[in-house]
N, C-alpha and C. Protein backbone atom coordinates (compact mmCIF):
# COMPACT_ATOMS: atom_id res chain seq x y z
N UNK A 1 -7.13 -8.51 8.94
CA UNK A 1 -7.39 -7.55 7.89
C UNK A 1 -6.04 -7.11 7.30
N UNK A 2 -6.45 -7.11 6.36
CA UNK A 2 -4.60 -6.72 5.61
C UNK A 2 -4.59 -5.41 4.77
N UNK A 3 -5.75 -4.29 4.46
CA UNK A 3 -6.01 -3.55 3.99
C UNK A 3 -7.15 -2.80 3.93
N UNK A 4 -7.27 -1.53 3.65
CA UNK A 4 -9.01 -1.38 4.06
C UNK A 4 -9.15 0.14 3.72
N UNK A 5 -9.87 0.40 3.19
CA UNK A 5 -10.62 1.47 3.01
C UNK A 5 -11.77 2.08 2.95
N UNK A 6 -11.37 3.96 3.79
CA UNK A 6 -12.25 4.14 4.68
C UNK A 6 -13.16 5.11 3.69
N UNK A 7 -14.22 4.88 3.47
CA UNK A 7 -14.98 5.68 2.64
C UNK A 7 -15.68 7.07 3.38
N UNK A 8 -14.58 8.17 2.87
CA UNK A 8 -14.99 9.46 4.35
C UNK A 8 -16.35 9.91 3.74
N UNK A 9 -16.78 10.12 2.96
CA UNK A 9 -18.34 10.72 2.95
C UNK A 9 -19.34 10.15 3.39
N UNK A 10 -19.70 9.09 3.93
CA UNK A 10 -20.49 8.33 4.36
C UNK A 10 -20.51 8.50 6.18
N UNK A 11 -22.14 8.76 6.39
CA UNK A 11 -21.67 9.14 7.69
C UNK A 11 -21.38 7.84 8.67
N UNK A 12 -21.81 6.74 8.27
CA UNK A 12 -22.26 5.74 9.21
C UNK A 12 -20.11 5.20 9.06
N UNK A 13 -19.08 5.88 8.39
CA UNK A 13 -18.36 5.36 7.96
C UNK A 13 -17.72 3.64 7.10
N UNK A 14 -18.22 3.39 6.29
CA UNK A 14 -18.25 2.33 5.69
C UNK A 14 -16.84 2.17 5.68
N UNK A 15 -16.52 0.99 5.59
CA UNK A 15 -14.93 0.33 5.18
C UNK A 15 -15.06 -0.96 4.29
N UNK A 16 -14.27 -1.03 2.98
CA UNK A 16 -13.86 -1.68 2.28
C UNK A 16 -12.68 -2.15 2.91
N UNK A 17 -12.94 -3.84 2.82
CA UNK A 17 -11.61 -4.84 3.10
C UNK A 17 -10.77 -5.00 1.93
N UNK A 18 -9.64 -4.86 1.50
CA UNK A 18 -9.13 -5.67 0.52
C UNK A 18 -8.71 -7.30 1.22
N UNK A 19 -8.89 -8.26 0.27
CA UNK A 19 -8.23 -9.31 0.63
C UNK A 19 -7.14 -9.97 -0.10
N UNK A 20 -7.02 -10.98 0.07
CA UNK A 20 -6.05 -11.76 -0.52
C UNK A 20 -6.09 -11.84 -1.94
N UNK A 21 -7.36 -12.43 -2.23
CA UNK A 21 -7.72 -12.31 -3.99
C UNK A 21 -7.47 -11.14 -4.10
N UNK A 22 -8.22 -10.27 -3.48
CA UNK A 22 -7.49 -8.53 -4.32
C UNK A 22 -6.26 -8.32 -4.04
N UNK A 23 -5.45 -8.30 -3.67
CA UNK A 23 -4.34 -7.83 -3.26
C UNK A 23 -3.04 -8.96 -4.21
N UNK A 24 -3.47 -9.77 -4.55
CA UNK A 24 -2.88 -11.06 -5.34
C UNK A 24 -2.68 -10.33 -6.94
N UNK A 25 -3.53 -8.98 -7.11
CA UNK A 25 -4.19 -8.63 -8.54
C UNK A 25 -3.01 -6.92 -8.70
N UNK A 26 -2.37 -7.58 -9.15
CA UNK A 26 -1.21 -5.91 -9.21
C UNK A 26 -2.39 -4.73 -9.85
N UNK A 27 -3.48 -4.84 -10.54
CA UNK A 27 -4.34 -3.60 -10.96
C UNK A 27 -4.53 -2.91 -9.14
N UNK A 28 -4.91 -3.82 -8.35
CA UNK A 28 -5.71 -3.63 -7.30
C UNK A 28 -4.60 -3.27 -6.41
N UNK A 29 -3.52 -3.63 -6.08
CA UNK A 29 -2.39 -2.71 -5.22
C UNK A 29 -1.95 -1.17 -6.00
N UNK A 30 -1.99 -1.58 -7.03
CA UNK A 30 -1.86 -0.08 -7.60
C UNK A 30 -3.28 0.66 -7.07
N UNK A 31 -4.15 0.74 -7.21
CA UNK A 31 -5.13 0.94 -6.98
C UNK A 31 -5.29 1.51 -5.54
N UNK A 32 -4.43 0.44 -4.38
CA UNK A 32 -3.86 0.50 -3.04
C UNK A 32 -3.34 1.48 -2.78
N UNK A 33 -2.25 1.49 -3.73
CA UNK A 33 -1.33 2.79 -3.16
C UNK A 33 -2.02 4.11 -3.74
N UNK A 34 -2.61 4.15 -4.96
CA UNK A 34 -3.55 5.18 -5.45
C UNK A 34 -4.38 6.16 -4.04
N UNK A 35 -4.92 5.19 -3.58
CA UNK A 35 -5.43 5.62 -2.40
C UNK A 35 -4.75 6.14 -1.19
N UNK A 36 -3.96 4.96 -0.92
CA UNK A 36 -3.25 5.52 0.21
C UNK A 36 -2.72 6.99 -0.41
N UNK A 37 -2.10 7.74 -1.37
CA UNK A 37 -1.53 8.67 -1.27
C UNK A 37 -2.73 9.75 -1.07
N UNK A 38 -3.94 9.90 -1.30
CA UNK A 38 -4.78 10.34 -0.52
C UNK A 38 -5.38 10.09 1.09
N UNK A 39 -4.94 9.11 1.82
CA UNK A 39 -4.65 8.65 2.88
C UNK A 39 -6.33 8.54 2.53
N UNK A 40 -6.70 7.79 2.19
CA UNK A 40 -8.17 7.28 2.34
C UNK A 40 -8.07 5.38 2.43
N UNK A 41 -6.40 4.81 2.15
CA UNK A 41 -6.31 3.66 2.23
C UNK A 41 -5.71 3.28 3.99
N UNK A 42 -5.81 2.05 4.66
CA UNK A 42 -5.21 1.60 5.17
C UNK A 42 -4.26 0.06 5.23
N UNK A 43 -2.69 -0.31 5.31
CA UNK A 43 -2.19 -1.11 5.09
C UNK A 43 -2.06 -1.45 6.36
N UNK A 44 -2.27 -2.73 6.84
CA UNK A 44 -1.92 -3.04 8.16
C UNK A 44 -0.45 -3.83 8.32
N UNK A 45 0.37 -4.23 9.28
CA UNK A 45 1.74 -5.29 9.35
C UNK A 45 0.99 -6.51 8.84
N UNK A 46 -0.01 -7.14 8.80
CA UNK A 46 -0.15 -7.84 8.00
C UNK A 46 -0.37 -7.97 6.77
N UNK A 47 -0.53 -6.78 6.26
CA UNK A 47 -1.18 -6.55 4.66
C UNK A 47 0.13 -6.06 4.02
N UNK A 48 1.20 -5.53 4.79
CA UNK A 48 2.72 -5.48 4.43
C UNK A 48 3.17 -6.52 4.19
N UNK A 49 3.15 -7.58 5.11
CA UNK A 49 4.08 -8.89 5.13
C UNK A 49 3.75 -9.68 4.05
N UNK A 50 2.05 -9.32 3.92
CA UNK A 50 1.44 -10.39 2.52
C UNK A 50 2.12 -10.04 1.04
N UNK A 51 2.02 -8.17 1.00
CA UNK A 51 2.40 -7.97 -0.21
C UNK A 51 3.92 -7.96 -0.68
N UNK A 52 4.40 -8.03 0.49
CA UNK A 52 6.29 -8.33 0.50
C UNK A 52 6.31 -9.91 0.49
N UNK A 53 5.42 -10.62 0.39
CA UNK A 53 5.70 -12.17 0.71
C UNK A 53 5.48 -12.26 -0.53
N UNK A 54 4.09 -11.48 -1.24
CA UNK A 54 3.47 -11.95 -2.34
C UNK A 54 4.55 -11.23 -4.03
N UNK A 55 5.37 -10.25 -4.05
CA UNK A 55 5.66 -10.12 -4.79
C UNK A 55 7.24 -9.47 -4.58
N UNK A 56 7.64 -9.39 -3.42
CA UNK A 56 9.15 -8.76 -3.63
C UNK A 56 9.04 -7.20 -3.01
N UNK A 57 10.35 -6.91 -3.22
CA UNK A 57 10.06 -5.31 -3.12
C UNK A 57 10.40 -4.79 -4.18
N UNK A 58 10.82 -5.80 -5.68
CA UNK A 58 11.40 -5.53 -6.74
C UNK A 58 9.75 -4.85 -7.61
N UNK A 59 8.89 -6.01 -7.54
CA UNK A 59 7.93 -5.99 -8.15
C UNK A 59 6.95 -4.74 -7.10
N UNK A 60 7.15 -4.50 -6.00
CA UNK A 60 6.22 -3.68 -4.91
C UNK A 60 6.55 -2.41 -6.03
N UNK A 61 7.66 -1.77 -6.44
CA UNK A 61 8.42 -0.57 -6.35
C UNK A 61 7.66 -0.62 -8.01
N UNK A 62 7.87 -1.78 -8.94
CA UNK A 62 7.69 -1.08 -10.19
C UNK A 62 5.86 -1.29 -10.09
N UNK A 63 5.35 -1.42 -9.18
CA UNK A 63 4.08 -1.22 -9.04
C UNK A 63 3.58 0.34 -8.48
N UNK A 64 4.48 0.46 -7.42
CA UNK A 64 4.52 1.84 -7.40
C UNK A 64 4.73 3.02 -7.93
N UNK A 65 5.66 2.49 -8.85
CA UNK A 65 6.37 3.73 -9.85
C UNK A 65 5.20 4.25 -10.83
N UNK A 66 3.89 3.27 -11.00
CA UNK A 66 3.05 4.05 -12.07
C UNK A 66 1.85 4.54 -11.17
N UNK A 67 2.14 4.16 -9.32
CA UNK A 67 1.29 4.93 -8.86
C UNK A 67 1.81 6.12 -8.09
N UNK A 68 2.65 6.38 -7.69
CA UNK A 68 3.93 7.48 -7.62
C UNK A 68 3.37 7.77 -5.79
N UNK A 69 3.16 6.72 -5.34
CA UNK A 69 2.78 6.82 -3.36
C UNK A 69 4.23 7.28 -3.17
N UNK A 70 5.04 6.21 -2.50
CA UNK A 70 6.13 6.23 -1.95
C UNK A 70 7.17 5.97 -3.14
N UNK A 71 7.37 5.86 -4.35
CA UNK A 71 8.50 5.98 -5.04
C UNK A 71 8.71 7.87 -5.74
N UNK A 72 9.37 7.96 -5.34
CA UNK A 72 9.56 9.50 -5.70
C UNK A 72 9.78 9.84 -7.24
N UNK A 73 8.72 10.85 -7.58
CA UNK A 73 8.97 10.43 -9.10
C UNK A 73 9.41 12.02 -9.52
N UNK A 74 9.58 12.80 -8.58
CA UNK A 74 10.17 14.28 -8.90
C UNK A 74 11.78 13.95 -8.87
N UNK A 75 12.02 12.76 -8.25
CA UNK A 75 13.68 12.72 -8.02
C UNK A 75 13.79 11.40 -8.42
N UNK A 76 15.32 10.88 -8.86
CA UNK A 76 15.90 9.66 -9.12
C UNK A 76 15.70 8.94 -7.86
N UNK A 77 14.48 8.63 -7.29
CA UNK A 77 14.43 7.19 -6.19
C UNK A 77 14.75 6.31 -7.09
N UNK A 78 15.02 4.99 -5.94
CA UNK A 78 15.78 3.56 -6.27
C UNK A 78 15.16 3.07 -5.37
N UNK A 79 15.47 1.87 -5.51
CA UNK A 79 15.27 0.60 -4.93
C UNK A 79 15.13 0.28 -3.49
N UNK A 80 16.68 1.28 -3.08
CA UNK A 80 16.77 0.92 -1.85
C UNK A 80 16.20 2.29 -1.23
N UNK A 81 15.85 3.34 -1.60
CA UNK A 81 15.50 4.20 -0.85
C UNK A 81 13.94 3.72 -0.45
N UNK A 82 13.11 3.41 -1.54
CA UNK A 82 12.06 3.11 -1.86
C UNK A 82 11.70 1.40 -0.43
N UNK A 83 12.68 0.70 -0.67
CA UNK A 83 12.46 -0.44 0.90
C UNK A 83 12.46 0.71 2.21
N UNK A 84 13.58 1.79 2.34
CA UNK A 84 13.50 2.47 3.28
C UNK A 84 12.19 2.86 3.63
N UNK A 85 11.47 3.57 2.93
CA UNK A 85 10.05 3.98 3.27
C UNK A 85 8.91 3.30 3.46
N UNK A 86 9.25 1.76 2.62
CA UNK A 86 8.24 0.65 3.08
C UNK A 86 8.34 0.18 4.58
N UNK A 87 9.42 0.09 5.22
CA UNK A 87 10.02 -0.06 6.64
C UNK A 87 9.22 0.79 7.24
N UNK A 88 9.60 2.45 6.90
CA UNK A 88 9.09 3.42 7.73
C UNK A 88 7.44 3.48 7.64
N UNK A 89 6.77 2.78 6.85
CA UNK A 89 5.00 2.68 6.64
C UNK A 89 5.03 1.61 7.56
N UNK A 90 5.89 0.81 7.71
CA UNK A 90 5.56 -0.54 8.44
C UNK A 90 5.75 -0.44 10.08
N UNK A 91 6.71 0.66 10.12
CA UNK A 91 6.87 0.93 11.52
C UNK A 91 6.16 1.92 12.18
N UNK A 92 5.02 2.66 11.91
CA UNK A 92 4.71 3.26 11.78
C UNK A 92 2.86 2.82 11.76
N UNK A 93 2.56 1.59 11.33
CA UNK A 93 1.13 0.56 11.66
C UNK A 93 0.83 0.53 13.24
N UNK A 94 -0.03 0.32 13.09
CA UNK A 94 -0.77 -0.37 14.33
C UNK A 94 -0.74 -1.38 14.86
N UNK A 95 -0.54 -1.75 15.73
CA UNK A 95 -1.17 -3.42 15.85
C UNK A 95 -2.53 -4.12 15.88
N UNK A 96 -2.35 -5.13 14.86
CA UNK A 96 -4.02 -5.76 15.19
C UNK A 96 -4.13 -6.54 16.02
């Protein structure tokens, strides 16, 4: 599983997978991090490695910047601060 979200109003708790096709779709990682900053998303070390394999951390960051998760948009973040915090989400997973 490389992503997933947990739909909290539902009692039986439902979870949405993202997969590969979604996650391949920059609407739909934006979308990703949309969520996660409500912590209703989950990224697993594998759903990191895919989207750092699949687009950079050049392209991760200006994907982020119009969803404002981890790029700081009250302050001049960069590039490299912005890998810093992808590290710290990554270290910070579970193992599957």
């Amino acid at each position: 599983m490389l992503a997933y979200y947990l739909y909290p109003f539902v009692q039986n708790r439902d979870v949405r997978e993202y997969t590969k096709v979604d996650l391949l779709q920059p609407e739909k990682v934006k979308e990703l991090f949309d969520y996660c900053q409500i912590l209703e998303t989950y990224i697993t070390k594998k759903g990191w490695q895919f989207l750092i394999e699949s687009y950079g951390y050049d392209k991760l960051y200006e994907i982020d910047k119009r969803s404002g998760w981890l790029s700081d948009q009250s302050t001049e973040s960069n590039l490299e601060e912005y890998i810093e915090r992808i590290k710290y989400e990554i270290s910070i997973c579970k193992e599957e």
